[in-house]
Protein backbone atom coordinates (compact mmCIF):
# COMPACT_ATOMS: atom_id res chain seq x y z
CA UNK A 1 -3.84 -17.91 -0.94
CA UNK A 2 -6.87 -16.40 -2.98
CA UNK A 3 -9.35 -14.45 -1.76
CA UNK A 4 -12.67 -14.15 -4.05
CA UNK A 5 -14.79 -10.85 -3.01
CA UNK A 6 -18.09 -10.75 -4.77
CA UNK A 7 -19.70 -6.82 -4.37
CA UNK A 8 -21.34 -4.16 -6.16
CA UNK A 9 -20.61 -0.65 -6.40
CA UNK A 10 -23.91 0.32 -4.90
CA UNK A 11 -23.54 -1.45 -2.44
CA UNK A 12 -22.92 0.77 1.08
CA UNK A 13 -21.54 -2.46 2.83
CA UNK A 14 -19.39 -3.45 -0.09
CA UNK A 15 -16.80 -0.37 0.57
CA UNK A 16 -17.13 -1.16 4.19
CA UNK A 17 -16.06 -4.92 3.95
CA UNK A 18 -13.49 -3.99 1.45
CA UNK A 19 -11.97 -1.71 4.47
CA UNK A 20 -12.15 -3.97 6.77
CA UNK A 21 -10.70 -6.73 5.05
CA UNK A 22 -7.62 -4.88 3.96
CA UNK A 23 -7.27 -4.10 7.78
CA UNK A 24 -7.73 -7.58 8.38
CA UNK A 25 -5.15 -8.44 5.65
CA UNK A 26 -2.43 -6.13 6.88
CA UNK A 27 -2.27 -7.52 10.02
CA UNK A 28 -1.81 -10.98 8.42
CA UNK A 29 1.55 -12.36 8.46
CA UNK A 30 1.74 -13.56 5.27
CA UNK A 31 0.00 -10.96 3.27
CA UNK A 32 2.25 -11.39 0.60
CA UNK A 33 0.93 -14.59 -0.41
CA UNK A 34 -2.55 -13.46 -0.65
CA UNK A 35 -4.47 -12.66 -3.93
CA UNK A 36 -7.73 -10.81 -4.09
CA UNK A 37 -9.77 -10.63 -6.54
CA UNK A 38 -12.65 -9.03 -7.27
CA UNK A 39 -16.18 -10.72 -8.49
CA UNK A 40 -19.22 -8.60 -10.04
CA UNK A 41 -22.28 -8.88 -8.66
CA UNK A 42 -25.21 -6.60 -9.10
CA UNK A 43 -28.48 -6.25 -6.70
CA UNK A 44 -30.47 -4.83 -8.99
CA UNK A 45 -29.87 -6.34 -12.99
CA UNK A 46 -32.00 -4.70 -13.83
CA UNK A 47 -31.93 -0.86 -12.08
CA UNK A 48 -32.33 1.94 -14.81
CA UNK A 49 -29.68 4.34 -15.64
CA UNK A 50 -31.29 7.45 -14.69
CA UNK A 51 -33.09 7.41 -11.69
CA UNK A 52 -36.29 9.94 -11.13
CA UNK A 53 -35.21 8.95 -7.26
CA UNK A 54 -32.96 9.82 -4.28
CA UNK A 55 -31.27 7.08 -2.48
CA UNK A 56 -33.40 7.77 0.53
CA UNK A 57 -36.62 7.83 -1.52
CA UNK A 58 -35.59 4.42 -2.81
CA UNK A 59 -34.57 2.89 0.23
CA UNK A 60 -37.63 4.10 2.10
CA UNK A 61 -40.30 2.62 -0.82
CA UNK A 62 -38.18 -0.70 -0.71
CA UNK A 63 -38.05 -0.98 2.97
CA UNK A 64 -41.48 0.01 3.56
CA UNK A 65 -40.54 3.05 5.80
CA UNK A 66 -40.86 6.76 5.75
CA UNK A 67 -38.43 9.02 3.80
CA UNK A 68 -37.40 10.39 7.17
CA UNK A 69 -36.88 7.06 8.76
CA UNK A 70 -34.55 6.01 5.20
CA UNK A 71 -32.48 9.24 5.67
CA UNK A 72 -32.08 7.86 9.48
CA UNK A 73 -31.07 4.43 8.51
CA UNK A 74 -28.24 5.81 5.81
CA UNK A 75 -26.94 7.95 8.71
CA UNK A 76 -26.37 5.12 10.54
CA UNK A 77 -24.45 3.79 7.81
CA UNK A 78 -22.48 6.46 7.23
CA UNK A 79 -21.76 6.40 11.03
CA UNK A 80 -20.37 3.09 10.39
CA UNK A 81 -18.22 4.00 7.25
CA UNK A 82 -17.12 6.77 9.04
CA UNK A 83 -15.63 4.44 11.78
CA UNK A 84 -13.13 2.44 9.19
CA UNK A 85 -12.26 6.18 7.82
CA UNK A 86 -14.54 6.20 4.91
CA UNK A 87 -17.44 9.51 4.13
CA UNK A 88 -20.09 8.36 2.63
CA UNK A 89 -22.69 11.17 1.18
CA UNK A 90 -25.49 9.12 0.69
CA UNK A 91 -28.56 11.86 0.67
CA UNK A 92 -26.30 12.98 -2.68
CA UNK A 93 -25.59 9.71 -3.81
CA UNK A 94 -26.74 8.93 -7.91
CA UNK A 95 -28.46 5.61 -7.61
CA UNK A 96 -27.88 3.72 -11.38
CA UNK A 97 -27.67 0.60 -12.75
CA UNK A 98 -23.85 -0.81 -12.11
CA UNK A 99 -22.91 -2.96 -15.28
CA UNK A 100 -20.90 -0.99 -16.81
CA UNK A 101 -19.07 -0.28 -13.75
CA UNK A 102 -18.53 -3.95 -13.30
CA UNK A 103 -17.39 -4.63 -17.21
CA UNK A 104 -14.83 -1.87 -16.19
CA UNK A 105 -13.85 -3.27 -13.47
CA UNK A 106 -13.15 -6.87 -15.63
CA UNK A 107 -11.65 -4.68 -18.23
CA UNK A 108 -8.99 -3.44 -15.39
CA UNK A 109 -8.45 -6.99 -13.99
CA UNK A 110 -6.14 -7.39 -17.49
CA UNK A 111 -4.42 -4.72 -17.06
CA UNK A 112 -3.35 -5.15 -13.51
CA UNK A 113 -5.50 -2.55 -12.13
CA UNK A 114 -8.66 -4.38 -10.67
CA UNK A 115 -8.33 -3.21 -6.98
CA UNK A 116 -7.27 0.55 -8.38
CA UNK A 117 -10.36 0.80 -10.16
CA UNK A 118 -12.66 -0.95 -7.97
CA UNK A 119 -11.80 1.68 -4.81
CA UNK A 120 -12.12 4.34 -7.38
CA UNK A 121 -15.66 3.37 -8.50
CA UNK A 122 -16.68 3.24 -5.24
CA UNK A 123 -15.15 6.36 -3.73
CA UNK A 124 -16.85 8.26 -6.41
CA UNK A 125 -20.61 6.79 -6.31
CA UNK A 126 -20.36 6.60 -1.87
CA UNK A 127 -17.98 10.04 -1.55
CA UNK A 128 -18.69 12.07 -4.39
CA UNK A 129 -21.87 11.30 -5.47
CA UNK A 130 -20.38 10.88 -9.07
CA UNK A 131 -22.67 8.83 -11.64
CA UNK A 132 -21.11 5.72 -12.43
CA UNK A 133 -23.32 4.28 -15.44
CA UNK A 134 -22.02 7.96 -17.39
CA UNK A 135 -19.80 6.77 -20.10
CA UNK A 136 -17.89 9.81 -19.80
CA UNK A 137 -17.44 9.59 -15.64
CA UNK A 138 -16.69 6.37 -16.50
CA UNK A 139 -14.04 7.20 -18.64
CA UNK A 140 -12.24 10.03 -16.79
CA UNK A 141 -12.16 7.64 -13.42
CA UNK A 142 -10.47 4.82 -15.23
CA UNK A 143 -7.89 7.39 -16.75
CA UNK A 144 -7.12 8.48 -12.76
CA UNK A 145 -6.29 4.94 -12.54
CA UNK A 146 -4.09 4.59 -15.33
CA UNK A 147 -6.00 3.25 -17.74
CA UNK A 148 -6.29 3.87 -21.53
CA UNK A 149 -8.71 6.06 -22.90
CA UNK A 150 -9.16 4.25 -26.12
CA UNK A 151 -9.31 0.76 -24.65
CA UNK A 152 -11.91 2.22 -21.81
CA UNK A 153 -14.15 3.41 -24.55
CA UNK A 154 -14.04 0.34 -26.55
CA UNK A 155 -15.62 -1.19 -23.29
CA UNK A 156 -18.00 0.90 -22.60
CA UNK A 157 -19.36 1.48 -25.93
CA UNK A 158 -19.63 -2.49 -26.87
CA UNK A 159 -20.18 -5.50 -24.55
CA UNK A 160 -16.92 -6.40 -23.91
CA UNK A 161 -16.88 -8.38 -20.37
CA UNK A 162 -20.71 -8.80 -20.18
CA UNK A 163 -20.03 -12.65 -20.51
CA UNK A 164 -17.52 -12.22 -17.63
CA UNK A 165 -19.98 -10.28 -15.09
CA UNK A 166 -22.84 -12.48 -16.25
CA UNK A 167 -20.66 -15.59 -14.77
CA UNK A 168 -19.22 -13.96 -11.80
CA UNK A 169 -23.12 -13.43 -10.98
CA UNK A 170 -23.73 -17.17 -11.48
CA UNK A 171 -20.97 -18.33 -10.19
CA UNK A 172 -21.34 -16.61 -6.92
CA UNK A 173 -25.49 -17.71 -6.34
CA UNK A 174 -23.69 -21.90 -7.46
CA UNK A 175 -21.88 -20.82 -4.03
CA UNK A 176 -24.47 -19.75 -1.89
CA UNK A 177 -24.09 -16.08 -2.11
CA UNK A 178 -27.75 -14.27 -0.51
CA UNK A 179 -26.23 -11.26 0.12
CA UNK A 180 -23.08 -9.27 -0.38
CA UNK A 181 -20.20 -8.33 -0.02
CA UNK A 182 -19.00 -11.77 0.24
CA UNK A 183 -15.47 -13.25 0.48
CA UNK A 184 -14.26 -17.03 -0.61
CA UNK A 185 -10.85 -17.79 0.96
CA UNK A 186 -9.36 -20.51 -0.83
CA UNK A 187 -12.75 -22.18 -1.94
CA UNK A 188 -12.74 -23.57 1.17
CA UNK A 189 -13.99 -20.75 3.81
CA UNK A 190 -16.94 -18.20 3.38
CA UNK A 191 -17.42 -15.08 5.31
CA UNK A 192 -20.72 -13.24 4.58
CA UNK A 193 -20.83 -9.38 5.38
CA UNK A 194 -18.83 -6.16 6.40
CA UNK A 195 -17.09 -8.38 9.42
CA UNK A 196 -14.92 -7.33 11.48
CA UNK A 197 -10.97 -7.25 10.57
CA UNK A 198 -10.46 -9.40 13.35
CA UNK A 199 -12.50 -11.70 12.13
CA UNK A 200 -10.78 -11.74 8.29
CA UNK A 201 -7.54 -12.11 9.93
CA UNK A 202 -8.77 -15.35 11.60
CA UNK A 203 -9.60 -16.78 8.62
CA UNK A 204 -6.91 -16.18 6.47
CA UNK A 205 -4.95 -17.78 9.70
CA UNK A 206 -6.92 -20.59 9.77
CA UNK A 207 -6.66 -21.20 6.24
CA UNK A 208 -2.91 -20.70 6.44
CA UNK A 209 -2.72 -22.92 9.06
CA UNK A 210 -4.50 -25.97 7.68
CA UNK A 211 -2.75 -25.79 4.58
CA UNK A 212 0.86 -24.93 5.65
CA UNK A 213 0.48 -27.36 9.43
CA UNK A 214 4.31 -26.86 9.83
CA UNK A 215 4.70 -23.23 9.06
CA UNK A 216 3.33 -21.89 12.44
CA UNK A 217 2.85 -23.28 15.77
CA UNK A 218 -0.77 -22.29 16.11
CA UNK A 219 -3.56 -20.57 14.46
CA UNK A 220 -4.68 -17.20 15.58
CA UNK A 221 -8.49 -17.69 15.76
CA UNK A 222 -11.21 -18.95 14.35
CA UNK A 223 -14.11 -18.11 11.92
CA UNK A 224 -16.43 -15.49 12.77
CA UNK A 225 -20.29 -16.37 11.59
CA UNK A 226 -21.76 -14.66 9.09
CA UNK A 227 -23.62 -11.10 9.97
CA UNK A 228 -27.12 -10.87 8.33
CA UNK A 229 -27.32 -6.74 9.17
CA UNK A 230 -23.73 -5.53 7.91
CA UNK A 231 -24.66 -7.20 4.01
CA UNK A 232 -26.77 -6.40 1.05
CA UNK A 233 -29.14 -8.30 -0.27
CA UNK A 234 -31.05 -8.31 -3.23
């Protein structure tokens, strides 16, 4: 079974979905059969590098609130990483633009280290408040993972893997991606947002089911619909 998971890195739902899926996976009975991979997708192309902004000052222009009532909402959100055991430090967080992030991320994919490097990249921009456009942050997190220094810098100092993020992007909007994180089980089932695990784990049975009729005697559940508050969008 393959699972497709388009996200970005600054994306506060993205880490929360990825949780909750991997709960949702565990529980599934034939985990083992499942691969995930990761998809890039950026929300904002074309977000500068160095921001003159805090997270909350952004949020707050873009939403059309006070800075006080941003701060609130990214409390709430940290509320809600907090539940699937995640910290999130967003009134520290470095906004930036993510490609680079997401060329590493391709870059890891060939080396067998896709998922490794994805959590990383996101632990460090949501937990640590690390900048993840730096070439050199960039460089230090993908050695933690087990990646080559020399081949990480030959990434991140060309455009290796642009092509590959570029069509990931495309690819997901041919779909009917509006909003992410987003998961494709199987090209046949779509579940939009941070859901809950119960509600991966239904899928993947479902999908299981229809595809293997005489493996089990019945499916587990059903699709949940997709949320339109637990996702980012553009």
């Amino acid at each position: 079974m393959k699972v497709e998971i388009w996200s970005d890195i600054a994306c506060p739902f993205c880490y929360i979905g990825k949780r909750k899926f991997e709960q949702g996976l565990e529980q599934f009975m034939h985990n083992e059969t499942v691969d995930v991979t990761y998809k890039s997708f950026q929300l904002d192309p074309n977000a500068v590098k160095q921001q003159n902004q805090s997270m909350s000052e952004m949020l707050a222009k873009k939403m059309g609130v006070s800075i006080e009532q941003a701060k609130e909402m990214n409390r709430h959100v940290a509320s809600q990483a907090s539940e699937v055991g995640l910290t999130y430090h967003l009134d520290t967080a470095i906004p930036t633009n993510t490609l680079d992030a997401h060329r590493l991320i391709q870059y890891a994919a060939t080396e067998g280290k896709m998922d490794a490097m994805k959590e990383r990249l996101l632990k460090a921009y949501f937990t640590e408040s690390k900048n993840v456009a730096d070439h050199s942050t960039l460089t230090l997190l993908a050695e933690e993972v087990g990646l080559d220094k020399q081949g990480v810098e030959n990434v991140l100092f060309g455009n290796a893997y642009l092509q590959e993020v570029q069509n990931d992007q495309r690819e997901g909007s041919q779909l009917g991606l509006q909003g992410v994180p987003f998961f494709v089980i199987n090209r046949k089932y779509a579940v939009s947002g941070a859901q809950s695990p119960e509600t991966f784990l239904s899928v993947l049975n479902k999908v299981w089911d229809e595809e293997n009729p005489k493996a089990d005697l019945k499916t587990l559940g059903e699709t949940g619909a997709s949320c339109t508050d637990d996702s980012c969008t553009p």
